[in-house]
Protein backbone atom coordinates (compact mmCIF):
# COMPACT_ATOMS: atom_id res chain seq x y z
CA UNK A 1 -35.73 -30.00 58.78
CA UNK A 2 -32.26 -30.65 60.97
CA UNK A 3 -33.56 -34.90 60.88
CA UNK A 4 -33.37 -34.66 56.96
CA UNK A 5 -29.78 -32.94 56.67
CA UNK A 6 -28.55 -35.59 59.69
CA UNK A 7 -30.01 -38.04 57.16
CA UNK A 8 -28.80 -36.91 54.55
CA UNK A 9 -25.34 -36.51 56.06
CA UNK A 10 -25.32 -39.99 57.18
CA UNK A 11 -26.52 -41.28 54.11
CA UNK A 12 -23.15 -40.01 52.26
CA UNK A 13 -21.44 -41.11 55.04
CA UNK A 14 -22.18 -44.47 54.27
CA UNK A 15 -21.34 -44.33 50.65
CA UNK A 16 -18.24 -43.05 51.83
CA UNK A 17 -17.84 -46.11 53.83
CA UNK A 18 -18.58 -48.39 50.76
CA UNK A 19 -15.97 -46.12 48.30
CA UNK A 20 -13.26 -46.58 51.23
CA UNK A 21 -14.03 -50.95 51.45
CA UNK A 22 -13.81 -50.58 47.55
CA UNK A 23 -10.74 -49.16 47.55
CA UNK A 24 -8.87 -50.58 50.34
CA UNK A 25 -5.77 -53.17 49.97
CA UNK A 26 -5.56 -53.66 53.91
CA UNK A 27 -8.22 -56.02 55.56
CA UNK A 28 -8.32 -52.96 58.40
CA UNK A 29 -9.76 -50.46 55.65
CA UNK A 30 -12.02 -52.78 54.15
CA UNK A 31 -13.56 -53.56 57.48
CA UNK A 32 -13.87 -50.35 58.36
CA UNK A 33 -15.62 -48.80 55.24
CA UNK A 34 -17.83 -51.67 55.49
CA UNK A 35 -18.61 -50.64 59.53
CA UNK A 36 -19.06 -47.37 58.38
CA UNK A 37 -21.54 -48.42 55.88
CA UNK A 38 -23.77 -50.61 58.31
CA UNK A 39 -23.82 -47.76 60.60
CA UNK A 40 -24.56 -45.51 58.49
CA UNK A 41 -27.39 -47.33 56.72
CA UNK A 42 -28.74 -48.38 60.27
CA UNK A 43 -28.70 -44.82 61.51
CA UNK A 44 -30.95 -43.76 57.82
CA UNK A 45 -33.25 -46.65 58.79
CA UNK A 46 -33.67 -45.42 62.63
CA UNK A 47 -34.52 -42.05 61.75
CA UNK A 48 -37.45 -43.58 59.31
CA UNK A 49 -38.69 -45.73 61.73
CA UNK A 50 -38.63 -42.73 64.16
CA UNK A 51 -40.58 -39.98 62.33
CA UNK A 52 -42.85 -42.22 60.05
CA UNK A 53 -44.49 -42.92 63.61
CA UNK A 54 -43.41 -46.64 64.02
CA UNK A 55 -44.54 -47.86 67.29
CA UNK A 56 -42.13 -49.53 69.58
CA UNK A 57 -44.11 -52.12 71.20
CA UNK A 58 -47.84 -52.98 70.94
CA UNK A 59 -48.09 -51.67 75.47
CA UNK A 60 -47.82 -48.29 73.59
CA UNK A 61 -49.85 -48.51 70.80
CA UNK A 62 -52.81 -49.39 73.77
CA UNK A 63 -51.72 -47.06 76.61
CA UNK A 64 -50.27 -48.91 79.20
C-alpha cells in the first residue's frame, strides 16, 4: 500500500513540475519544472515495471 501513496506522491510531483515550466519567465525554472517532470514520470513508470513483475533480463526469467 506505501508503493501506491509513493506513486501517487510522485505522480503530483510531476504535475507540479509541469505547472512550475508553465509558469516560469526564467529559462532556470522552466528547466527545472520540466526535470522535475521527467523524473517524476520516470520514477511512476519504475514502480510499474517493478510490481507488475517485469523481468529484467531473459538470464532471470530461465534461472541462471
Amino acid at each position: 500500500m506505501g508503493q501506491w501513496i509513493f506513486g501517487a506522491i510522485m505522480g503530483v510531483l510531476s504535475l507540479f513540475g509541469l505547472f512550475i515550466a508553465s509558469r516560469s519567465h526564467d529559462q532556470i525554472f522552466y528547466a527545472f519544472g520540466l526535470l522535475l517532470f521527467l523524473f517524476g514520470l520516470g520514477f511512476v513508470f519504475w514502480l510499474i515495471a517493478r510490481n507488475t513483475g517485469h523481468p529484467r533480463s531473459r538470464s532471470e526469467q530461465h534461472g541462471h
